[in-house]
C-alpha atoms as a PDB file:
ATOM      1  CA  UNK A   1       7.465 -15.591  -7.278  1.00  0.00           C
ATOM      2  CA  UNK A   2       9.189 -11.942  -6.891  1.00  0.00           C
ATOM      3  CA  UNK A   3       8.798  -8.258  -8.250  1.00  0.00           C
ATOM      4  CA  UNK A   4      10.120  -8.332 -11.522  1.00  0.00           C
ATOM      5  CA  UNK A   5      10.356  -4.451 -11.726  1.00  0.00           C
ATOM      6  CA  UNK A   6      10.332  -3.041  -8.858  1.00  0.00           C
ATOM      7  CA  UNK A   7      10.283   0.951  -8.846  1.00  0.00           C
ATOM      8  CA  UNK A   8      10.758   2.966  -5.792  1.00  0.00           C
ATOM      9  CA  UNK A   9      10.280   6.675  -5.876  1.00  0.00           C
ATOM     10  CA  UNK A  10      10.176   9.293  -3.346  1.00  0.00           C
ATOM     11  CA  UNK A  11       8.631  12.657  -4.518  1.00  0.00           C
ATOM     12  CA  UNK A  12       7.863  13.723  -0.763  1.00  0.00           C
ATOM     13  CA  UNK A  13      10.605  15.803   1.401  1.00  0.00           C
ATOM     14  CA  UNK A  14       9.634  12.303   3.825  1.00  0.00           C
ATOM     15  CA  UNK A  15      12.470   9.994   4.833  1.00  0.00           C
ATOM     16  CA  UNK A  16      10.433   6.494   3.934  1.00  0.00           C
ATOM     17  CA  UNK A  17      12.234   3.197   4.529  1.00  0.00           C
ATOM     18  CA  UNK A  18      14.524   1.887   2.265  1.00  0.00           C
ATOM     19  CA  UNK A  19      13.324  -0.003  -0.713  1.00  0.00           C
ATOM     20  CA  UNK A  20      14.424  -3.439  -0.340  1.00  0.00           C
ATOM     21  CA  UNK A  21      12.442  -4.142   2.930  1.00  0.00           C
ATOM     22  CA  UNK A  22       9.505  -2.659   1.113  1.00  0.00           C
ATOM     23  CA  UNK A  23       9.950  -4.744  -1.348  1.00  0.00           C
ATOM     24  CA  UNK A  24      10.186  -8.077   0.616  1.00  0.00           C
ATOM     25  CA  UNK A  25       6.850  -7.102   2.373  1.00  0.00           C
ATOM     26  CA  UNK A  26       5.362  -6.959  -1.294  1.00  0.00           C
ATOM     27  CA  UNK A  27       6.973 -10.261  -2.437  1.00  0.00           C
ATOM     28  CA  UNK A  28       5.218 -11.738   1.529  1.00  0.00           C
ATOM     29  CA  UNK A  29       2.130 -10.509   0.736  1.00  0.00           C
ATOM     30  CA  UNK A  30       1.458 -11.548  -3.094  1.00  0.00           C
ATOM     31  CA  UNK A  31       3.217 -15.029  -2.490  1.00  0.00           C
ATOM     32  CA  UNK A  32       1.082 -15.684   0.575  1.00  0.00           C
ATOM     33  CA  UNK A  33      -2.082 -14.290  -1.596  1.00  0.00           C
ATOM     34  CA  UNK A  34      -1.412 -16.821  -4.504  1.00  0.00           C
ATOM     35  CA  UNK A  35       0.173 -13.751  -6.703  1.00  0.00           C
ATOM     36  CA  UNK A  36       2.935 -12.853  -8.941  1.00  0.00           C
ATOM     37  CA  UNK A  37       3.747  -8.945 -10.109  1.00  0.00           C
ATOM     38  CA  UNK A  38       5.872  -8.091 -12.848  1.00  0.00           C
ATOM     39  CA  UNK A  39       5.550  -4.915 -11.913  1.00  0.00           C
ATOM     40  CA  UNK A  40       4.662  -2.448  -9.099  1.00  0.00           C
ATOM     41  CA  UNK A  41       5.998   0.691  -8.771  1.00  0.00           C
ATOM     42  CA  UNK A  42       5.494   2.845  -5.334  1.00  0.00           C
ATOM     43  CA  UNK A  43       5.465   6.656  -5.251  1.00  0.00           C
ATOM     44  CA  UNK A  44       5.504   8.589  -2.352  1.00  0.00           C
ATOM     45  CA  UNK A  45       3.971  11.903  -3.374  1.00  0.00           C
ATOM     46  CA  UNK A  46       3.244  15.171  -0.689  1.00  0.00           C
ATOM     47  CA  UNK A  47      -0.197  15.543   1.165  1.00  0.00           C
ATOM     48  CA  UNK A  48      -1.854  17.676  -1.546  1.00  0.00           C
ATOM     49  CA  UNK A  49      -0.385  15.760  -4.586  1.00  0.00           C
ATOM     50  CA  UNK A  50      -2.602  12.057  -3.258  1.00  0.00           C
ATOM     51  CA  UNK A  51      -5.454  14.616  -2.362  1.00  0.00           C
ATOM     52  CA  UNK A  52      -5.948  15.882  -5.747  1.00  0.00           C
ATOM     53  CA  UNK A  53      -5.600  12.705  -7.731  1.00  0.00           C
ATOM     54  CA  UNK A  54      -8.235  10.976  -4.924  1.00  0.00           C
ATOM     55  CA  UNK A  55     -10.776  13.761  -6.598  1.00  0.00           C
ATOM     56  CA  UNK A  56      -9.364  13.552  -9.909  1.00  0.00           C
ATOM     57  CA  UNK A  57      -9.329   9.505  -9.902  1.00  0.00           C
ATOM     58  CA  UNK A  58     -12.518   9.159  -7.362  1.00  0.00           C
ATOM     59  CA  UNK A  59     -14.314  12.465  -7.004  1.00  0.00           C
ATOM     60  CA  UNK A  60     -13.567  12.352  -3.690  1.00  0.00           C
ATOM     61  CA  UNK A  61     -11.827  15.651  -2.216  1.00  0.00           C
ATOM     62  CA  UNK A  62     -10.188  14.359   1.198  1.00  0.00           C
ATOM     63  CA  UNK A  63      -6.665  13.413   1.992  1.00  0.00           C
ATOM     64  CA  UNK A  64      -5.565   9.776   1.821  1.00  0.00           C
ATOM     65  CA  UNK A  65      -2.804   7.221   2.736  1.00  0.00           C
ATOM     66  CA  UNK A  66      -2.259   5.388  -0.678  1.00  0.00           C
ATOM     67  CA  UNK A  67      -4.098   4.963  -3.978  1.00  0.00           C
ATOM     68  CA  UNK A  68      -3.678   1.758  -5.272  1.00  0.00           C
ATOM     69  CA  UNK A  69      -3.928   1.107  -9.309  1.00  0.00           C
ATOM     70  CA  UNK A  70      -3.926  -2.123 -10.911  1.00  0.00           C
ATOM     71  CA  UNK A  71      -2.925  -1.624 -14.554  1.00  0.00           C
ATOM     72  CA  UNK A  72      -4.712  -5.271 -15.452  1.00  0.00           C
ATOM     73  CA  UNK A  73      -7.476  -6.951 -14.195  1.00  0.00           C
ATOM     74  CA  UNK A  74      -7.946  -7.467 -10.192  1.00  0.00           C
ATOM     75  CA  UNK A  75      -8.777 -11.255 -10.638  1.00  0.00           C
ATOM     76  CA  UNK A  76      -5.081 -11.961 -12.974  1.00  0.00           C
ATOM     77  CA  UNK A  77      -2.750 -13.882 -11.171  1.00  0.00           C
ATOM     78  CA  UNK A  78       0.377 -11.601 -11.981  1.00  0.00           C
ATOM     79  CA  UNK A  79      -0.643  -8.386 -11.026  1.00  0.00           C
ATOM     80  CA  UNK A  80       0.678  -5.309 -12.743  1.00  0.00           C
ATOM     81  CA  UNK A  81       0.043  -2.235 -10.395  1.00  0.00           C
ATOM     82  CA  UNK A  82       1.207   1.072  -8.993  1.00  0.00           C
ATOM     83  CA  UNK A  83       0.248   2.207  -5.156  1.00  0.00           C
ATOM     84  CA  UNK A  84       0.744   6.171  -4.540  1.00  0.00           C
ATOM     85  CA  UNK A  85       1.448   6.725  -1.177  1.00  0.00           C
ATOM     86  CA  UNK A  86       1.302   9.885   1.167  1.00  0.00           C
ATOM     87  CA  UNK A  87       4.285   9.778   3.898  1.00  0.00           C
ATOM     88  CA  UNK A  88       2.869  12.701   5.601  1.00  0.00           C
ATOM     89  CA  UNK A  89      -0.594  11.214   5.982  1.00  0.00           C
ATOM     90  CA  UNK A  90       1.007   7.771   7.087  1.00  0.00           C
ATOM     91  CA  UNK A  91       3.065   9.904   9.800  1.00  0.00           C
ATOM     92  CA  UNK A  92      -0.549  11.407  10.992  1.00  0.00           C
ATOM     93  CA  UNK A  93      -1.738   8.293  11.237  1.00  0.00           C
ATOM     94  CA  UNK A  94       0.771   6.855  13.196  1.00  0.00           C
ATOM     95  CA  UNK A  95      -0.030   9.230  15.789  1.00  0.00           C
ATOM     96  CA  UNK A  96      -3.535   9.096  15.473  1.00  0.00           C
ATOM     97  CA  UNK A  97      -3.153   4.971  15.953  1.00  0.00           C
ATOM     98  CA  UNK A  98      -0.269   5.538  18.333  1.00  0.00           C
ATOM     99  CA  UNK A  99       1.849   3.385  16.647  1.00  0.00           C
ATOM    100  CA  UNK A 100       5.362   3.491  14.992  1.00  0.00           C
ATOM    101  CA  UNK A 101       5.732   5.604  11.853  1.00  0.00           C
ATOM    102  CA  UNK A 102       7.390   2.226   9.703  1.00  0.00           C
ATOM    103  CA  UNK A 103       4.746  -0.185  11.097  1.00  0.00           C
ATOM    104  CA  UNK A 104       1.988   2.243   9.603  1.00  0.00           C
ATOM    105  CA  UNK A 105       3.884   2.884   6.438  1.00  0.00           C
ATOM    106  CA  UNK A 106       4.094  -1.057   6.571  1.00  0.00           C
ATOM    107  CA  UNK A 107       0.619  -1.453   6.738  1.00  0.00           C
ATOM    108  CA  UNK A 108      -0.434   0.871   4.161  1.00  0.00           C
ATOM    109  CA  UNK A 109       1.832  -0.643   1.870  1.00  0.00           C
ATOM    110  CA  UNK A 110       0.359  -4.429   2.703  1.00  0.00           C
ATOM    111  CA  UNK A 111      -3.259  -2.415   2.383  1.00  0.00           C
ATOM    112  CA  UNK A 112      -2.438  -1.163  -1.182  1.00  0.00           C
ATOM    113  CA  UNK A 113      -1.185  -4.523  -2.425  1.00  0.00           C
ATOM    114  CA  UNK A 114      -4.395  -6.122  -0.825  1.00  0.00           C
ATOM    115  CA  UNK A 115      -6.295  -3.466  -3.320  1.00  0.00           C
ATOM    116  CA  UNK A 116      -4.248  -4.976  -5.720  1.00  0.00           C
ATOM    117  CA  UNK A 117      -5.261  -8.560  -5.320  1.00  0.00           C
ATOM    118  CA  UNK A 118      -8.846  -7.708  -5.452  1.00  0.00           C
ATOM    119  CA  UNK A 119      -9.443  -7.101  -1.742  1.00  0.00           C
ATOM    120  CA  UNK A 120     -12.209  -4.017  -1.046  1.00  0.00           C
ATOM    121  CA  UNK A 121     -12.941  -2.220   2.239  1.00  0.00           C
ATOM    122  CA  UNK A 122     -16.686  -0.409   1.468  1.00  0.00           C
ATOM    123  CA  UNK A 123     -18.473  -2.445   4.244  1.00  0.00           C
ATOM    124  CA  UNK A 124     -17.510  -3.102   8.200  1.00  0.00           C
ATOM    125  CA  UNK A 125     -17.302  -6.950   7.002  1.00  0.00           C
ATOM    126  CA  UNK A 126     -14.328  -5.901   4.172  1.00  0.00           C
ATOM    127  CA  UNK A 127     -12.630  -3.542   6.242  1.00  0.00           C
ATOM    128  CA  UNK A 128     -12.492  -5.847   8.817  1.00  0.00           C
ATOM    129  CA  UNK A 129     -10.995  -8.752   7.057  1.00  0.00           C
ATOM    130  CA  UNK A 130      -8.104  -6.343   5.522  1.00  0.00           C
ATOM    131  CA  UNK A 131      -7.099  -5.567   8.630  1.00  0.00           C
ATOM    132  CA  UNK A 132      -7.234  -8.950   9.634  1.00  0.00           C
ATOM    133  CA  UNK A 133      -4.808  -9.498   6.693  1.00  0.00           C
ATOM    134  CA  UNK A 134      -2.854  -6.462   7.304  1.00  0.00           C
ATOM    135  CA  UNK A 135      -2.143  -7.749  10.745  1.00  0.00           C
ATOM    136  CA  UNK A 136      -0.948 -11.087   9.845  1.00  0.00           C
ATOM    137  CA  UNK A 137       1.535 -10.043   7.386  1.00  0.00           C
ATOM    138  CA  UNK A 138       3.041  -7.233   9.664  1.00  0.00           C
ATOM    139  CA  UNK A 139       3.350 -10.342  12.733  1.00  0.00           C
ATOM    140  CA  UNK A 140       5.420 -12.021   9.694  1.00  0.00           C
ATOM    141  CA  UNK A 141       7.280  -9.015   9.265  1.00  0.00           C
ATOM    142  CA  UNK A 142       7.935  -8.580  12.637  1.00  0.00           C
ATOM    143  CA  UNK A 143       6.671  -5.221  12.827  1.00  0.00           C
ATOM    144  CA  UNK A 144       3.291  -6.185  15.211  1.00  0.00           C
END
């Protein structure tokens, strides 16, 4: 069960982590959640770039982490998806969380491909179960 296209593109002035970790954590994280892809593509876009296509996409005007898109339906085994990702808002995180810039750009990632698999975070009870989630796969990872 792996990524069979796996796209990787950075459109931020960010250094992000190199794309074959990134893409093991996928491969963890849809294996573990029962999942195949055939294909996910990442993009790391600037601050103002995820802003505007939360409003455009959501009507919501705020800056974000990651938008995560699955191209077919959420309850599909193989998933076929694309997460957009904001290194710069990861980085504030990181400080707001006061933890490591990769572990948070870890957990994003994990966080979009949860989206992906059909996991929400609306109430306390979701939110609290992704992170849940989030923090198991990072102690896999070894980046907890």
């Amino acid at each position: 069960m792996s990524v069979m296209q796996f796209e990787y593109f950075n459109e931020s002035d960010a250094d992000v982590p190199d794309p074959e970790p990134v893409k093991q954590a996928v491969e963890l994280v849809f294996r573990r959640e029962g999942r195949t892809a055939s294909t996910l593509s990442l993009v790391m876009l600037p601050n103002q770039a995820l802003r505007a296509m939360k409003s455009q996409h959501f009507g919501i005007n705020a800056f974000t982490d990651i938008i995560a898109f699955n191209l077919n339906d959420a309850d599909e085994i193989d998933i076929e998806g694309e997460l957009y990702l904001s290194p710069e808002q990861i980085r504030l995180n990181a400080v707001d969380y006061d933890t490591a810039n990769e572990q948070e750009f870890f957990r994003v990632v994990i966080h979009g491909c949860l989206h992906l698999c059909g996991y929400e975070d609306t109430t306390t009870e979701e939110k609290a179960n992704m992170r849940q989630l989030e923090d198991k796969y990072l102690a896999e990872l070894n980046l907890l």
